[in-house]
Protein backbone atom coordinates (compact mmCIF):
# COMPACT_ATOMS: atom_id res chain seq x y z
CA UNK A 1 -55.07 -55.61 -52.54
CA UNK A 2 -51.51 -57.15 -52.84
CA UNK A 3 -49.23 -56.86 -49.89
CA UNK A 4 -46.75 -55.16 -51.73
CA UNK A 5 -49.73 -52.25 -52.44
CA UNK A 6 -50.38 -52.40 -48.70
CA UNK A 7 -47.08 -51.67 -47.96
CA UNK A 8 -46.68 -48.68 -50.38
CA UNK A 9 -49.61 -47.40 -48.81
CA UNK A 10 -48.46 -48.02 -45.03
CA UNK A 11 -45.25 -46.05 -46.21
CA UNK A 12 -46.67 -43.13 -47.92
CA UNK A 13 -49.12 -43.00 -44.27
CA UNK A 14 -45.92 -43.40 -42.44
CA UNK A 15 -44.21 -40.48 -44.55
CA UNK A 16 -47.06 -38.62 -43.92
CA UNK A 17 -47.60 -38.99 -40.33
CA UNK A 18 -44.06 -38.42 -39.41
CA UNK A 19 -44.31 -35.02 -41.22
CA UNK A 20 -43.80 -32.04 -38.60
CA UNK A 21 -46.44 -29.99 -40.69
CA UNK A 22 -49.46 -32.78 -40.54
CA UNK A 23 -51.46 -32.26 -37.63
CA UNK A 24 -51.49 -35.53 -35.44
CA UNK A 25 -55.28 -36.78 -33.96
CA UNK A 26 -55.97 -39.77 -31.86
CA UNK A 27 -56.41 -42.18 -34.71
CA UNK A 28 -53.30 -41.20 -35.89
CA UNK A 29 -51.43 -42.75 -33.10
CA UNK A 30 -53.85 -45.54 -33.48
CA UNK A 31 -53.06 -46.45 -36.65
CA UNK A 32 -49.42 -46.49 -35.98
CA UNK A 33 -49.83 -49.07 -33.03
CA UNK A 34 -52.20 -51.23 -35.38
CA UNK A 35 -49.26 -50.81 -38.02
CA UNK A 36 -46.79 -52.14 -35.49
CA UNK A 37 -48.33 -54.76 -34.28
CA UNK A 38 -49.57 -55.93 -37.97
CA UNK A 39 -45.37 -56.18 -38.62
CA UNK A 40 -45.05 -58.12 -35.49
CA UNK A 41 -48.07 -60.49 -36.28
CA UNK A 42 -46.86 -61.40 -39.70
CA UNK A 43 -43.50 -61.95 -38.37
CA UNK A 44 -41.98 -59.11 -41.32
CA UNK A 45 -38.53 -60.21 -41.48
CA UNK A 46 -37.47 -56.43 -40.70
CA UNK A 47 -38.07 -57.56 -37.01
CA UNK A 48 -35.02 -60.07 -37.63
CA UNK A 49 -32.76 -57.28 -38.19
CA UNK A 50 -33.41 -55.42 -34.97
CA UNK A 51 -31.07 -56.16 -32.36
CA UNK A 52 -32.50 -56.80 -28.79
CA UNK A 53 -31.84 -53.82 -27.58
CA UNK A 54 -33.40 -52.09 -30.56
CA UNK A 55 -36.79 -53.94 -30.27
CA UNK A 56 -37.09 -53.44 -26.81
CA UNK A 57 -36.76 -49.65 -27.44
CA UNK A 58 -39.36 -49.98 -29.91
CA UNK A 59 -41.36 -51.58 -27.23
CA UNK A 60 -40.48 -48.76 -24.85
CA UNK A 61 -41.78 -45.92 -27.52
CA UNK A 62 -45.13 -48.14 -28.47
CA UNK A 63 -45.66 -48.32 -24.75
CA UNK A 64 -45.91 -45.16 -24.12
CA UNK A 65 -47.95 -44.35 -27.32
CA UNK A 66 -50.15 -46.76 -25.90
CA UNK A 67 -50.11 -45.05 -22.08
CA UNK A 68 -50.82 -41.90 -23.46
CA UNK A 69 -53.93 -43.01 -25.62
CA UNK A 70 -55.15 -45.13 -22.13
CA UNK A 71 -54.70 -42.12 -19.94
CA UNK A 72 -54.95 -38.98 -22.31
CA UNK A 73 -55.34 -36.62 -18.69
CA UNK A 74 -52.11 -38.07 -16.83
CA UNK A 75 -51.62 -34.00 -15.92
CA UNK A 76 -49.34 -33.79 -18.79
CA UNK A 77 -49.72 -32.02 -21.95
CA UNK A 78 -47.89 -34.28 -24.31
CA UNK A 79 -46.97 -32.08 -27.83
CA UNK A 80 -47.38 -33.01 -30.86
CA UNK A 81 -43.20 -32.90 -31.91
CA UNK A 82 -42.97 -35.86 -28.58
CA UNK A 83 -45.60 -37.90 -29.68
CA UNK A 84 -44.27 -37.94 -33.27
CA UNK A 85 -40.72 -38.60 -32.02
CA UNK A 86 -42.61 -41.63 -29.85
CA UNK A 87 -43.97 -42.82 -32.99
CA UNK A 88 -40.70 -42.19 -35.29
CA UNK A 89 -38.94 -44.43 -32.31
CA UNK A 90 -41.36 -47.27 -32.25
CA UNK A 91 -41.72 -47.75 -36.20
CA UNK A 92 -37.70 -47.49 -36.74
CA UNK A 93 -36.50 -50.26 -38.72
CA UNK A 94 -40.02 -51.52 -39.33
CA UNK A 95 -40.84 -48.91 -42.21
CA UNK A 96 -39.66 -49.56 -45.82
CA UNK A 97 -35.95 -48.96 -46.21
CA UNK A 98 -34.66 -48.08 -42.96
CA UNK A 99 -31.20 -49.79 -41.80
């Protein structure tokens, strides 16, 4: 599959993941971290375009994605609205056409 497919794909997954009426699981927020650090790995030149302070955000957002998946019983009950903000907030500027 071309990368350019890929990416059509990842977007249209994106889209729909980030949709307040689709019903988030666990591999959901899997897929987004695996999606993140794919960008990362093949050095997409959106990262260049982040400032600093904007990746380390990011970071912030996939971090606790990541805490939450690790510790799923941390006495909270996370809903799904947070968790989709987390993810909205560590994919910004990494999806196709955002700033």
């Amino acid at each position: 599959m071309a990368h350019g497919a890929y990416s059509g794909l990842a977007a249209r997954k994106l889209d729909l993941l980030l949709d307040p009426s689709y019903n988030l699981c666990r591999e959901d927020m899997v897929w987004v971290l695996e999606y993140i650090k794919s960008k990362l790995a093949s050095k997409d030149p959106s990262i260049t375009k982040l400032s600093q302070a904007r990746l380390i955000e990011n970071f912030h957002y996939f971090t606790e994605i990541a805490m939450l998946l690790v510790h799923p019983g941390r006495g909270c009950d996370y809903e799904t609205d947070r968790i989709r903000a987390w993810m909205n907030e560590a994919t910004y500027g990494l999806r196709p056409g955002d700033p």
